[in-house]
Protein backbone atom coordinates (compact mmCIF):
# COMPACT_ATOMS: atom_id res chain seq x y z
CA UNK A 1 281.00 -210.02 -159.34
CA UNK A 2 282.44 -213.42 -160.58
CA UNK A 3 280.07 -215.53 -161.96
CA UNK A 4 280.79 -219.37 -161.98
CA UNK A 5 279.61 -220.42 -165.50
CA UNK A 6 278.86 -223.75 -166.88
CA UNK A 7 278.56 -223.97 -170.53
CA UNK A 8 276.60 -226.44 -172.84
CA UNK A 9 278.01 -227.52 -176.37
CA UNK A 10 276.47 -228.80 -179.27
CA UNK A 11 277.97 -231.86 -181.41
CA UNK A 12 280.40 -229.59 -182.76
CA UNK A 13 282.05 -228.10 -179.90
CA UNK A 14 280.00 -224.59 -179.81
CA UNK A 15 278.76 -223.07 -176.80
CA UNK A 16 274.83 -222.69 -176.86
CA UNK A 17 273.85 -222.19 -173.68
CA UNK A 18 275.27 -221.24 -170.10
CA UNK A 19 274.17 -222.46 -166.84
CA UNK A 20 274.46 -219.93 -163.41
CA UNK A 21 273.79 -221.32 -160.07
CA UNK A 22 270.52 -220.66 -158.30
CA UNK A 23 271.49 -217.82 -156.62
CA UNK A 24 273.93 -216.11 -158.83
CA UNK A 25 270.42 -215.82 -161.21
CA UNK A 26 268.19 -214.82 -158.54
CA UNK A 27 271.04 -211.85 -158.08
CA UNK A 28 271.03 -211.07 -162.11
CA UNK A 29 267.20 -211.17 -162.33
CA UNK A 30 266.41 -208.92 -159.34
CA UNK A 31 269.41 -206.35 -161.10
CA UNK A 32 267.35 -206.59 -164.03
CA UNK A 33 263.95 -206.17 -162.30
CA UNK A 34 265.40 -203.10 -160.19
CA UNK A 35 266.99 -201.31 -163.42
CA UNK A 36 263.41 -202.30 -165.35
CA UNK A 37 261.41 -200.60 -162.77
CA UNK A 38 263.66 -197.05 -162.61
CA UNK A 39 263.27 -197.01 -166.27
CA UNK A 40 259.79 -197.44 -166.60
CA UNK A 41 259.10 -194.87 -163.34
CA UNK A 42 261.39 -192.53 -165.11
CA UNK A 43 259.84 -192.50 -168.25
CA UNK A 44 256.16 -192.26 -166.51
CA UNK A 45 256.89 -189.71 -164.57
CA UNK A 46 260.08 -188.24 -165.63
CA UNK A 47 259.32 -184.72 -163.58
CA UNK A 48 258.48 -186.66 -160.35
CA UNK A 49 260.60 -186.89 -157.81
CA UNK A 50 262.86 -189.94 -157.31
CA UNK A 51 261.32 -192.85 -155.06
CA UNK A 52 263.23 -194.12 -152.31
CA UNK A 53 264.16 -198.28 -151.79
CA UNK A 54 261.41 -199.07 -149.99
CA UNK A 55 258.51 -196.81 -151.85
CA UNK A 56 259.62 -198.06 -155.05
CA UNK A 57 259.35 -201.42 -153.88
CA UNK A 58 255.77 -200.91 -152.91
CA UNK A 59 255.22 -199.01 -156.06
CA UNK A 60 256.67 -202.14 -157.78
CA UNK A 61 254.16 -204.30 -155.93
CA UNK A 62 251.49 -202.54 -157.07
CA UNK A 63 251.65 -203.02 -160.69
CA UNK A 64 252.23 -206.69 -160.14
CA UNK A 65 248.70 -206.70 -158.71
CA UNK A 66 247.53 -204.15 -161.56
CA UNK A 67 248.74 -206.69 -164.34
């Protein structure tokens, strides 16, 4: 996956921060909120059987509404 990225500079020429488009971060943050949710099942329930897409999106669901 190519990501477009525009970078922000200080007075001195460094890069300190990066800017994605809207939907390139809405791609990265639901990777990270996929792979955050098999770890945290796995290390629950590490004997349990594996969830499939849809079951671990409702189980996902649910502990948004727990928190």
């Amino acid at each position: 996956m190519g990501i477009e990225r525009k970078y922000i500079i200080d007075e001195s020429n460094h890069k300190v921060a990066v800017q994605v488009d809207i939907e390139t971060f809405t791609k990265i943050e639901e990777t990270l909120e996929n792979y955050g949710l098999i770890q945290f099942m796995q290390a629950q329930e590490p004997d349990d059987e594996l969830l499939d897409l849809e079951q671990a999106r409702k189980y996902y669901r649910m502990l948004e509404k727990i928190q």
